[in-house]
C-alpha atoms as a PDB file:
ATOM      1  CA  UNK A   1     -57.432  80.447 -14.493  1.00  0.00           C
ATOM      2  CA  UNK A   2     -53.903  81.538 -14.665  1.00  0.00           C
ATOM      3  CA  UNK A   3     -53.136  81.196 -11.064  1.00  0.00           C
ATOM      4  CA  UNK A   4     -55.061  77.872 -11.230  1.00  0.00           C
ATOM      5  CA  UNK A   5     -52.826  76.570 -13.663  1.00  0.00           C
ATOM      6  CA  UNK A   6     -49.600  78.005 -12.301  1.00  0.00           C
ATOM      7  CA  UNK A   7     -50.636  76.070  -9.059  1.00  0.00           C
ATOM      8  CA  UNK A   8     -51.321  72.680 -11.214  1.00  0.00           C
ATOM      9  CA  UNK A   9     -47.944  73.196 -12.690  1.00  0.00           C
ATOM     10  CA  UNK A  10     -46.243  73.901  -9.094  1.00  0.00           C
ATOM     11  CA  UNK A  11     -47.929  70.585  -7.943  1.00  0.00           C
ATOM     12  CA  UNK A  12     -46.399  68.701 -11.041  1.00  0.00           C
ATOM     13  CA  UNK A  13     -43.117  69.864 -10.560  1.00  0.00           C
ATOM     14  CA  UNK A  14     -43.154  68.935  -6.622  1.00  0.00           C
ATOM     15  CA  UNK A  15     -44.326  65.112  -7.574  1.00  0.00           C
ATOM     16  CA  UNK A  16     -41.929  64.959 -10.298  1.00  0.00           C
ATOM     17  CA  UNK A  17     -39.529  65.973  -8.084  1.00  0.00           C
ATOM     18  CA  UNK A  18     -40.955  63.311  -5.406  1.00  0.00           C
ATOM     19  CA  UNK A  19     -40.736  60.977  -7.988  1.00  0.00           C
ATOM     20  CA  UNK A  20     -37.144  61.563  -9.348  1.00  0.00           C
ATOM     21  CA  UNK A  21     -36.240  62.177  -5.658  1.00  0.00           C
ATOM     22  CA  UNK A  22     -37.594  58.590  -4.479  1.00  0.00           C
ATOM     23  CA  UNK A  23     -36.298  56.894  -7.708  1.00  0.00           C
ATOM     24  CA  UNK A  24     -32.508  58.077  -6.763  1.00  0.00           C
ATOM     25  CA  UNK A  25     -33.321  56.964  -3.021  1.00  0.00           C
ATOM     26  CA  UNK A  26     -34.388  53.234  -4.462  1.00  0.00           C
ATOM     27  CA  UNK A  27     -31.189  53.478  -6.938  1.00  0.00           C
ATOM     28  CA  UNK A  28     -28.921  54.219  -4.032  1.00  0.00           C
ATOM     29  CA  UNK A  29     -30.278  51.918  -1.810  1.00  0.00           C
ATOM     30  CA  UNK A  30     -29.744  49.376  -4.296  1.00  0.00           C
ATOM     31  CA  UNK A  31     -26.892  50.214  -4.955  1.00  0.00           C
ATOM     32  CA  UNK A  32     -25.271  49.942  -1.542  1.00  0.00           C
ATOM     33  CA  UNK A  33     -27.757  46.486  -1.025  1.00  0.00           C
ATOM     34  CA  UNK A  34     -25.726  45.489  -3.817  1.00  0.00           C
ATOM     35  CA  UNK A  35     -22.078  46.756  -2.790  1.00  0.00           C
ATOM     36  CA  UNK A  36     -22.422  45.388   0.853  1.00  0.00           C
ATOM     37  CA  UNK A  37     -23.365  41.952  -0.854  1.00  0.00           C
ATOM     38  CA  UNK A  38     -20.542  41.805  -2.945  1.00  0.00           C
ATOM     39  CA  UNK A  39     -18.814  42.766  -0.887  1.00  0.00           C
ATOM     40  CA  UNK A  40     -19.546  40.689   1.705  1.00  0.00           C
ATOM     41  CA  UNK A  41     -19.433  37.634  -0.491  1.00  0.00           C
ATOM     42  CA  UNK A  42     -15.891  38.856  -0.825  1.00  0.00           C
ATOM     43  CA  UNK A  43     -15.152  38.745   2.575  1.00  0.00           C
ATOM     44  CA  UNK A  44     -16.639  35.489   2.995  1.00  0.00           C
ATOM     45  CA  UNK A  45     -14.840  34.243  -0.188  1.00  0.00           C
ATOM     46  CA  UNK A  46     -11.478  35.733   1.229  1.00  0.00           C
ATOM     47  CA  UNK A  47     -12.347  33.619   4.379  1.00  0.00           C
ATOM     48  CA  UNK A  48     -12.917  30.382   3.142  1.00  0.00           C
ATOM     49  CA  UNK A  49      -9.804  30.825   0.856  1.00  0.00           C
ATOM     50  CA  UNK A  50      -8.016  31.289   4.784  1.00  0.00           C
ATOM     51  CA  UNK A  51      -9.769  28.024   5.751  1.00  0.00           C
ATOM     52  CA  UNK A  52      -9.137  25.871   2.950  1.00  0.00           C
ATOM     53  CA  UNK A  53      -5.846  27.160   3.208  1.00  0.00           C
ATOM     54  CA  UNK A  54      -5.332  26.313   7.045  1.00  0.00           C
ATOM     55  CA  UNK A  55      -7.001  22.365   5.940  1.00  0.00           C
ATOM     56  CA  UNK A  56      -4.300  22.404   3.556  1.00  0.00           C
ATOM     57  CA  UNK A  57      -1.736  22.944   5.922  1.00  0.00           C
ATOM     58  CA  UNK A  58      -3.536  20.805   8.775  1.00  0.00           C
ATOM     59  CA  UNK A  59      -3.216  17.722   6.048  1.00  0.00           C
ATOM     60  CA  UNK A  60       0.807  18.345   5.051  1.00  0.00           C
ATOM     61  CA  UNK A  61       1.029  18.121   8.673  1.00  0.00           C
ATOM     62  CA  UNK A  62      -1.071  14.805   8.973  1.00  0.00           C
ATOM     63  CA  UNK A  63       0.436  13.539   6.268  1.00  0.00           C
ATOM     64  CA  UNK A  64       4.000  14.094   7.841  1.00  0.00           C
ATOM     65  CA  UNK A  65       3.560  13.244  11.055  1.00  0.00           C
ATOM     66  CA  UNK A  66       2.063   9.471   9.888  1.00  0.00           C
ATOM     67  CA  UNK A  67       4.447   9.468   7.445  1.00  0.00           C
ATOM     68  CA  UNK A  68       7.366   9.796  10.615  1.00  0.00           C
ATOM     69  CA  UNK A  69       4.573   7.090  12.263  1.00  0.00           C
ATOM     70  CA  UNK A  70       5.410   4.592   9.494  1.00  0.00           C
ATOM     71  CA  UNK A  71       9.109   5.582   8.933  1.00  0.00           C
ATOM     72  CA  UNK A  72       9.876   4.392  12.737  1.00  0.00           C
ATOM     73  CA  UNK A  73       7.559   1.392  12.650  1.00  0.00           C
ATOM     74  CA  UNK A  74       9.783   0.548   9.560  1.00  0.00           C
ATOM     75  CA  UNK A  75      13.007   1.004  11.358  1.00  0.00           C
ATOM     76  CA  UNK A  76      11.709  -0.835  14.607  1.00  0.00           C
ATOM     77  CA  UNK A  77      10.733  -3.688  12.684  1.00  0.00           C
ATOM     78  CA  UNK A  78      14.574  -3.834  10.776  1.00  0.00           C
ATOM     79  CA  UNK A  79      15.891  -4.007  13.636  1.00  0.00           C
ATOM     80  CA  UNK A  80      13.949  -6.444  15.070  1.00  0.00           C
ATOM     81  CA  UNK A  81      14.793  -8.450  11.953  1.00  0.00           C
ATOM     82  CA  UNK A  82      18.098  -7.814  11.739  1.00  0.00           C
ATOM     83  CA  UNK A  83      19.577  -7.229  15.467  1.00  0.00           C
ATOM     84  CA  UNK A  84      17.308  -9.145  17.914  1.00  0.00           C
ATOM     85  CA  UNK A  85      16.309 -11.967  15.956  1.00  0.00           C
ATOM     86  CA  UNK A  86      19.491 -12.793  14.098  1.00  0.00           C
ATOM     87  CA  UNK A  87      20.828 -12.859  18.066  1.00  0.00           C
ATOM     88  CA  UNK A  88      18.186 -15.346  19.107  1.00  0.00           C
ATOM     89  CA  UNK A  89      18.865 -17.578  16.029  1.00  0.00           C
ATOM     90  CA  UNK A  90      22.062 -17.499  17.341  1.00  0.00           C
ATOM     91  CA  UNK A  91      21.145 -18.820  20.746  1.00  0.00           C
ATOM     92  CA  UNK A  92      19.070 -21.174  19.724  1.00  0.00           C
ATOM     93  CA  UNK A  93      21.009 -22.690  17.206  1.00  0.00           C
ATOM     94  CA  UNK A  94      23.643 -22.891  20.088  1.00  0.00           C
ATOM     95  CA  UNK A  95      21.511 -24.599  22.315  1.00  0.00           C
ATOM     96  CA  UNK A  96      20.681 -26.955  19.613  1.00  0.00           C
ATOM     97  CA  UNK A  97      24.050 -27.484  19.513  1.00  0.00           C
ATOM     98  CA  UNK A  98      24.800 -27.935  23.019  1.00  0.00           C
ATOM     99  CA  UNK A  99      22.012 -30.641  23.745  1.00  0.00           C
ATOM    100  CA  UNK A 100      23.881 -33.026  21.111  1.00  0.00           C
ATOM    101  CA  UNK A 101      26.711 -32.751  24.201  1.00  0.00           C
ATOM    102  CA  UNK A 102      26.563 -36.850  25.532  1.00  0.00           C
ATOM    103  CA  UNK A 103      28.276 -35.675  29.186  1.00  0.00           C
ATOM    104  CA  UNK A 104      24.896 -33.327  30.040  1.00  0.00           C
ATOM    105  CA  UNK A 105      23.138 -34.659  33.239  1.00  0.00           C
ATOM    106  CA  UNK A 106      19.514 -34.534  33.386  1.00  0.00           C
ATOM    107  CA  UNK A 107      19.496 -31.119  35.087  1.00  0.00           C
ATOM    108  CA  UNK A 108      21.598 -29.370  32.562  1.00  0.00           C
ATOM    109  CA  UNK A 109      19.581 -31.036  29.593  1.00  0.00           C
ATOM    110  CA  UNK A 110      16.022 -29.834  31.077  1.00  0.00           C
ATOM    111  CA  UNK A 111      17.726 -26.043  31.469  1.00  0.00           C
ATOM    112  CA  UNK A 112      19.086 -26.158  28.015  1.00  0.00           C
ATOM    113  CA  UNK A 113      15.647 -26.669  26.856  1.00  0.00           C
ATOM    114  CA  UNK A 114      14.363 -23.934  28.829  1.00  0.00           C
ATOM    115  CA  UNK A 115      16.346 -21.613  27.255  1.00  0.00           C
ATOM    116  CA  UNK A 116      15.432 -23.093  23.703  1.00  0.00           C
ATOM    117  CA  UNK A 117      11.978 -22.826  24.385  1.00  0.00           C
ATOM    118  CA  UNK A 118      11.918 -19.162  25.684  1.00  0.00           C
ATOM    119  CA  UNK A 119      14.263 -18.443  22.832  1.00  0.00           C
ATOM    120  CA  UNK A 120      12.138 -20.043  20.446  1.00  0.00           C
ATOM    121  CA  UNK A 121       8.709 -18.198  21.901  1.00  0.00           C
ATOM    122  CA  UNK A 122      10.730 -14.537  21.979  1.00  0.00           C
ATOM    123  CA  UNK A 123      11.829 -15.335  18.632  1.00  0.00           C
ATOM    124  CA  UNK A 124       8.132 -16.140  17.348  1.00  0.00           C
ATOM    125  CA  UNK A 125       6.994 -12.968  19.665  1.00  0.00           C
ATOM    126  CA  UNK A 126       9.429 -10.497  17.561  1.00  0.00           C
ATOM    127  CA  UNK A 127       8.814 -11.745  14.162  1.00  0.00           C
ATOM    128  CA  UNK A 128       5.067 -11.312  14.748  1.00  0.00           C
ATOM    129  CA  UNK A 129       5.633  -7.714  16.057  1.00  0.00           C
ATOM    130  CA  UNK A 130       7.927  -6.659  13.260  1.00  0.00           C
ATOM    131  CA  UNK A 131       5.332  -8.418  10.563  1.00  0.00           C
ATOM    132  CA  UNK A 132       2.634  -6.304  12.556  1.00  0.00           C
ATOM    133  CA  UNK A 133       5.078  -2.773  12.455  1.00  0.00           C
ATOM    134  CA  UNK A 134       5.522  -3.822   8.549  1.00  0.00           C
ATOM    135  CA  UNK A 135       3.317  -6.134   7.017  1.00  0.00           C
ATOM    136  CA  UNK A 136       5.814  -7.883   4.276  1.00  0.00           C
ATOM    137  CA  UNK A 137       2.949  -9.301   2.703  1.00  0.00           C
ATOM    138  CA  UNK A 138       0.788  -5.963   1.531  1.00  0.00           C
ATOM    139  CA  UNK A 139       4.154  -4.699  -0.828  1.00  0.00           C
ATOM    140  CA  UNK A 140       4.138  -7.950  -2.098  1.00  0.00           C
ATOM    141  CA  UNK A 141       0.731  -9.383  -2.815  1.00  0.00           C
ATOM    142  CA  UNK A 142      -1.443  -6.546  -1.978  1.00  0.00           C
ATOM    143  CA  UNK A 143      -4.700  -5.361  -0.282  1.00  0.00           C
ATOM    144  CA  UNK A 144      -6.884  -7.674  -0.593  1.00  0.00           C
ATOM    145  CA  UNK A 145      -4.236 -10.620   0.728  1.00  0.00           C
ATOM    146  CA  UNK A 146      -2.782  -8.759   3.636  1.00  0.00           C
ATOM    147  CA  UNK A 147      -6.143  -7.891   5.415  1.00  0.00           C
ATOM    148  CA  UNK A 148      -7.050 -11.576   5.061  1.00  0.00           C
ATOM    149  CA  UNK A 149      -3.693 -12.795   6.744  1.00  0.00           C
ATOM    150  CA  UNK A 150      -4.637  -9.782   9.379  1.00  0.00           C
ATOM    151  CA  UNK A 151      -8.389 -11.338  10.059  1.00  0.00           C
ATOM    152  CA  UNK A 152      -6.789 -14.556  10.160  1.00  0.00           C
ATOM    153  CA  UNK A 153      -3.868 -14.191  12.223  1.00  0.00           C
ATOM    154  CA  UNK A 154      -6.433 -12.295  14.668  1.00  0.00           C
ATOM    155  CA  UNK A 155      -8.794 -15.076  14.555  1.00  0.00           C
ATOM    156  CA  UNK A 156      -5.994 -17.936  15.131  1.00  0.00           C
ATOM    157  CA  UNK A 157      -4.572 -15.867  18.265  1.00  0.00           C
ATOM    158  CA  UNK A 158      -7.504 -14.709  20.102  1.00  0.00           C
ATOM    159  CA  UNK A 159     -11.252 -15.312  20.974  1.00  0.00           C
ATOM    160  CA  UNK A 160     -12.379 -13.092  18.386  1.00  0.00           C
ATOM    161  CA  UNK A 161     -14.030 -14.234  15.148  1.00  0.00           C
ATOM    162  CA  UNK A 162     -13.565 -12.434  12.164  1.00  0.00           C
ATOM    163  CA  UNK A 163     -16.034 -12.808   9.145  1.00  0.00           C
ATOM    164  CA  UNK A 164     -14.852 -10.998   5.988  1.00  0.00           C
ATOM    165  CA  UNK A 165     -15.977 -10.128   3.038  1.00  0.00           C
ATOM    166  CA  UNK A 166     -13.163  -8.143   1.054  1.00  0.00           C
ATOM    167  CA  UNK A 167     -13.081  -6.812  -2.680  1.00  0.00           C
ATOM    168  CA  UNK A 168      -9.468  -6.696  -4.422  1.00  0.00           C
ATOM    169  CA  UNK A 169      -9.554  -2.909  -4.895  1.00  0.00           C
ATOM    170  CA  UNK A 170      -6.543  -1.195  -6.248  1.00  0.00           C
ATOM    171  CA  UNK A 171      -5.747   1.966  -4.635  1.00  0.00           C
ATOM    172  CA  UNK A 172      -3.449   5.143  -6.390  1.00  0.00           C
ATOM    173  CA  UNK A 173      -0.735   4.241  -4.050  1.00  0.00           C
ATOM    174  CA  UNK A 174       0.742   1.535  -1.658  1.00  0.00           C
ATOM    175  CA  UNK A 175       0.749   4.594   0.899  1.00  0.00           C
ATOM    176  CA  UNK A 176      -2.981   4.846   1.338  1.00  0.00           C
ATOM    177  CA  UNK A 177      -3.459   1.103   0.612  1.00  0.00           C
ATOM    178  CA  UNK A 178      -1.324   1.038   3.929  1.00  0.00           C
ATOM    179  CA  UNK A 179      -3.365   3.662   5.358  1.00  0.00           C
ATOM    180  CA  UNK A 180      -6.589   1.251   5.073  1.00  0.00           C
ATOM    181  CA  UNK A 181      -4.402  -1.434   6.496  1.00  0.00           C
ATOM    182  CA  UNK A 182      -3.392  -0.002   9.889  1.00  0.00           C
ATOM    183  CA  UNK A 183      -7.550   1.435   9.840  1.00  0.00           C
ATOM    184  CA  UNK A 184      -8.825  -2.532   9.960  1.00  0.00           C
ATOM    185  CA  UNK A 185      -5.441  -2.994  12.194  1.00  0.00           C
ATOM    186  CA  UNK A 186      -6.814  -0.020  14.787  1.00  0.00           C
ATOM    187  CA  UNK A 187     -10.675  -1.257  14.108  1.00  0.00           C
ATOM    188  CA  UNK A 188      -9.895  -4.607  15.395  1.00  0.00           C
ATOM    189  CA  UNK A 189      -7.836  -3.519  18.642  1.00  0.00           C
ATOM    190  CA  UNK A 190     -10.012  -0.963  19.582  1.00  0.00           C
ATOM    191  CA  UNK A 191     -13.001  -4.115  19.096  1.00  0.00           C
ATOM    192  CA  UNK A 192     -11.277  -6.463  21.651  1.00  0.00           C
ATOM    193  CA  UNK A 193      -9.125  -4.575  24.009  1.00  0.00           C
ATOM    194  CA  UNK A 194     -12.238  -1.719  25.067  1.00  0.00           C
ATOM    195  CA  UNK A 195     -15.439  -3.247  23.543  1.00  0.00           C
ATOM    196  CA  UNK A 196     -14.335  -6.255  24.599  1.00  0.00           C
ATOM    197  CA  UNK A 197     -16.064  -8.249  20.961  1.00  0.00           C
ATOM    198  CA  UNK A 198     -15.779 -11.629  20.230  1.00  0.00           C
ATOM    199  CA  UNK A 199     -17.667 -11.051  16.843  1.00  0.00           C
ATOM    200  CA  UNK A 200     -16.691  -8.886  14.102  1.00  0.00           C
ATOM    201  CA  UNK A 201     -17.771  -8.584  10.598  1.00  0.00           C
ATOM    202  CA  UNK A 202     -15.736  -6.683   8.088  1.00  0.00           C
ATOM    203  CA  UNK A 203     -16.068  -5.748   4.252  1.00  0.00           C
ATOM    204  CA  UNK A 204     -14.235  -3.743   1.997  1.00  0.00           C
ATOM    205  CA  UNK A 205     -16.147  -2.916  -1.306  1.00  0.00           C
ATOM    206  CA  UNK A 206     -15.737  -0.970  -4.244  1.00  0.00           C
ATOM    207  CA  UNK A 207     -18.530   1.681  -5.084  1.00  0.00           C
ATOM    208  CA  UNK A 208     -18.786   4.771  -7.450  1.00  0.00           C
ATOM    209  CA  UNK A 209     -16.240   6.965  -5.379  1.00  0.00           C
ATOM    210  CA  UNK A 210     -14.179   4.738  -4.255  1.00  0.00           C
ATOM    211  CA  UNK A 211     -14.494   2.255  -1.663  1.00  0.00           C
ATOM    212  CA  UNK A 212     -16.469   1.972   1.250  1.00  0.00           C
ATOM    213  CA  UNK A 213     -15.334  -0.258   4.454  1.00  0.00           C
ATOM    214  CA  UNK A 214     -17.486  -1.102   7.015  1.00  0.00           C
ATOM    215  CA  UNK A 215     -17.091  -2.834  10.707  1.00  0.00           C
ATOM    216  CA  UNK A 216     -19.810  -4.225  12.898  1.00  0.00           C
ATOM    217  CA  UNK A 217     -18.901  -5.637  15.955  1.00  0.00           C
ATOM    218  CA  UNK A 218     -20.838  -7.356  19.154  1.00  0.00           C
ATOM    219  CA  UNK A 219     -18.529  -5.395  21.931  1.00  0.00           C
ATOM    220  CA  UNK A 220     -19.802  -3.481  24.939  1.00  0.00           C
ATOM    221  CA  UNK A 221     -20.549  -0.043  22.770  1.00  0.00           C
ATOM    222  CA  UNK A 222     -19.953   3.507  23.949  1.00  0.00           C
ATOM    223  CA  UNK A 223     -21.472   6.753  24.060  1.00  0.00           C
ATOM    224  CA  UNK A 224     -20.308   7.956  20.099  1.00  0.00           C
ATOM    225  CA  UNK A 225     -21.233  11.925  21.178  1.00  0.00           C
ATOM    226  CA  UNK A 226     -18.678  11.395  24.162  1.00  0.00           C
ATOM    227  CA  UNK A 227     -15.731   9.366  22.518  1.00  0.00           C
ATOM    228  CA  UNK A 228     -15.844  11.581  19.562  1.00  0.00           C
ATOM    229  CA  UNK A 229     -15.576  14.805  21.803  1.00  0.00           C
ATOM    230  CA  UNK A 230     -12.989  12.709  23.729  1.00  0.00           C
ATOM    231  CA  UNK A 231     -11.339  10.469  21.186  1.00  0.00           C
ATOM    232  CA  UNK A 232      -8.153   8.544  22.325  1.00  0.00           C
ATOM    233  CA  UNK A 233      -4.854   7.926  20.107  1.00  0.00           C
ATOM    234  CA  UNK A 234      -6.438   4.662  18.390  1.00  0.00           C
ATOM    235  CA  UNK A 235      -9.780   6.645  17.385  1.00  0.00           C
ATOM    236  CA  UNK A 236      -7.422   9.573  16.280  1.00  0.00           C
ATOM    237  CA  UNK A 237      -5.217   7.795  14.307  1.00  0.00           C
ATOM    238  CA  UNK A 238      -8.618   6.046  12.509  1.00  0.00           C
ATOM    239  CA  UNK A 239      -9.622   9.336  11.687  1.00  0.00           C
ATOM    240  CA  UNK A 240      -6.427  11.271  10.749  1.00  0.00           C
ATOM    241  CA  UNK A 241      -6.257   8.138   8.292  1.00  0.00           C
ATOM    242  CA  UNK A 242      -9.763   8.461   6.998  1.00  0.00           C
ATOM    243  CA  UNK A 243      -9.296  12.570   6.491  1.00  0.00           C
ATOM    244  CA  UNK A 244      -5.844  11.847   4.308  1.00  0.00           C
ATOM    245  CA  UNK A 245      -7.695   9.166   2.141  1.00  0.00           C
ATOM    246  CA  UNK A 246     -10.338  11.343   1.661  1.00  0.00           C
ATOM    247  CA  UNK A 247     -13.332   9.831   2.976  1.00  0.00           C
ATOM    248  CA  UNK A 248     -15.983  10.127   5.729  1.00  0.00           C
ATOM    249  CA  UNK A 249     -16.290   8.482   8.681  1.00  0.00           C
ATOM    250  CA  UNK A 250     -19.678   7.245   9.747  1.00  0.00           C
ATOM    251  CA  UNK A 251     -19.462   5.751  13.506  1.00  0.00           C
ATOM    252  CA  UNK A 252     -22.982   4.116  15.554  1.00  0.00           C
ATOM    253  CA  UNK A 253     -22.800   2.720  18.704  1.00  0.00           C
ATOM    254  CA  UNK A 254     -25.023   1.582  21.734  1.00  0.00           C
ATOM    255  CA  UNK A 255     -24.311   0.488  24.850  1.00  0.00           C
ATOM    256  CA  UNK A 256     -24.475  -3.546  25.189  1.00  0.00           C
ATOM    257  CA  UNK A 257     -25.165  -3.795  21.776  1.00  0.00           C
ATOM    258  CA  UNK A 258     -21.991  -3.063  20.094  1.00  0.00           C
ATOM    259  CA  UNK A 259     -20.573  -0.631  17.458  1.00  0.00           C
ATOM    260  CA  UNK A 260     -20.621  -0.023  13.973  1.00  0.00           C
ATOM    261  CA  UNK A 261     -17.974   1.944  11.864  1.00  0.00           C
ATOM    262  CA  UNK A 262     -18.023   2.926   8.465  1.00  0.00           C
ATOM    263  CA  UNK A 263     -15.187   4.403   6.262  1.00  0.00           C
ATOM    264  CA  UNK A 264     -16.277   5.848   3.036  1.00  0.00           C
ATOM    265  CA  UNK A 265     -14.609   7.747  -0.135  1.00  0.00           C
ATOM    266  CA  UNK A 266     -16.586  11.003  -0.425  1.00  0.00           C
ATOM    267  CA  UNK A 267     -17.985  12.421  -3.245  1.00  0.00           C
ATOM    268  CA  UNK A 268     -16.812  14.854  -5.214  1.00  0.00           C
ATOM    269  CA  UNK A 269     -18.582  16.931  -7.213  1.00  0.00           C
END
């Protein structure tokens, strides 16, 4: 009986020891479980931190290089203003001038013209490129009004036909109310110079983030997968624009059956 119970006593010891021994096993194990998930979490943590802080840097660099963008469109279009087309007022006030002379012959009347009209065209030409480099008109009535003199302008000077549909939104700054300028401005060249459209429709509209802009066109389309991989300086510029006003861009296309592009605030939680 003795031994009997000596050997039931040996046995409990040996599973209690089993026991204990396989408790510590499933304590250590999760234990490290735990340490390899925190501190992997870390890691990952640590990582993202790098990344955000790499997008940070990426959009101070954006934001400077368009800002350089808009600095020598501004100085282009001054001295548009104030070198070549102060000259040409010049010249054609001097031709003016000039054809009040009695002793012209025919000859020397008809070249006198000539000049006034070329003057008067190069003059025109300038004034619109230096209004396009720096649209007076958006520091001065804002958004809403300088996208409609845009669509209009377009619609006056070439085969395409804008229909719009635009909300007066007010922006935090002029800076990113220029930003969605020169976006409609890049929208509607890339539209007729490569899709070759002669319809577009465009709207601007608040929503609960923000705004939302969207442009449909009837061009020749693209492959989206390919231009995207592939995108060329007017694309770029769309969405370098798009990234520094915060918003997503949404872009559908198909071949013969045009393209549709869609600039959106995002949402943030």
């Amino acid at each position: 009986m003795e031994e009997q119970f000596l050997a039931i006593q040996d046995q409990s010891v040996v599973i209690a020891a089993l026991a204990y021994g396989i408790i510590f096993l499933v304590l250590l194990t999760t234990g490290l479980l735990l340490f390899f998930h925190y501190s992997r979490r870390k890691i990952i943590q640590k990582e993202l931190e790098k990344i955000g802080l790499k997008l940070t840097h990426q959009k101070q660099i954006l934001k400077a290089t368009i800002s350089t963008q808009e600095e020598e469109r501004r100085r282009i279009a001054q001295d548009l203003h104030d070198a070549i087309s102060a000259r040409l007022n010049v010249v054609s006030l001097t031709a003016n001038l000039m054809l009040e002379d009695e002793d012209l012959n025919k000859e020397q009347h008809e070249s006198i013209e000539h000049i006034l009209g070329v003057t008067t065209t190069t003059l025109e030409s300038s004034r619109k490129i230096a209004h396009d480099l720096l649209p007076p008109i958006l520091d001065k009535f804002g958004l809403k009004v300088a996208l409609e003199e845009l669509f209009e302008d377009f619609t006056k000077s070439t085969r395409l036909q804008i229909i719009y549909d635009i909300d007066d939104i007010k922006l935090s700054s002029k800076t990113n109310e220029l930003h969605v300028f020169r976006i409609a401005q890049e929208l509607i060249n890339n539209a007729t110079r490569h899709g070759e459209a002669t319809s577009m429709n465009i709207q601007l509209a608040k929503n609960k983030h923000g705004f939302i802009v969207t442009c449909k066109d009837n061009g020749k389309g693209f492959d989206v997968d390919q231009v995207t991989k592939n995108s060329g300086i007017g694309l770029q510029n769309i969405k370098s624009r798009a990234s520094i006003l915060e918003c997503n861009l949404h872009i559908e296309s198909t071949i013969n059956e045009g393209s549709t592009f869609i600039i959106q605030s995002k949402h943030h939680e």
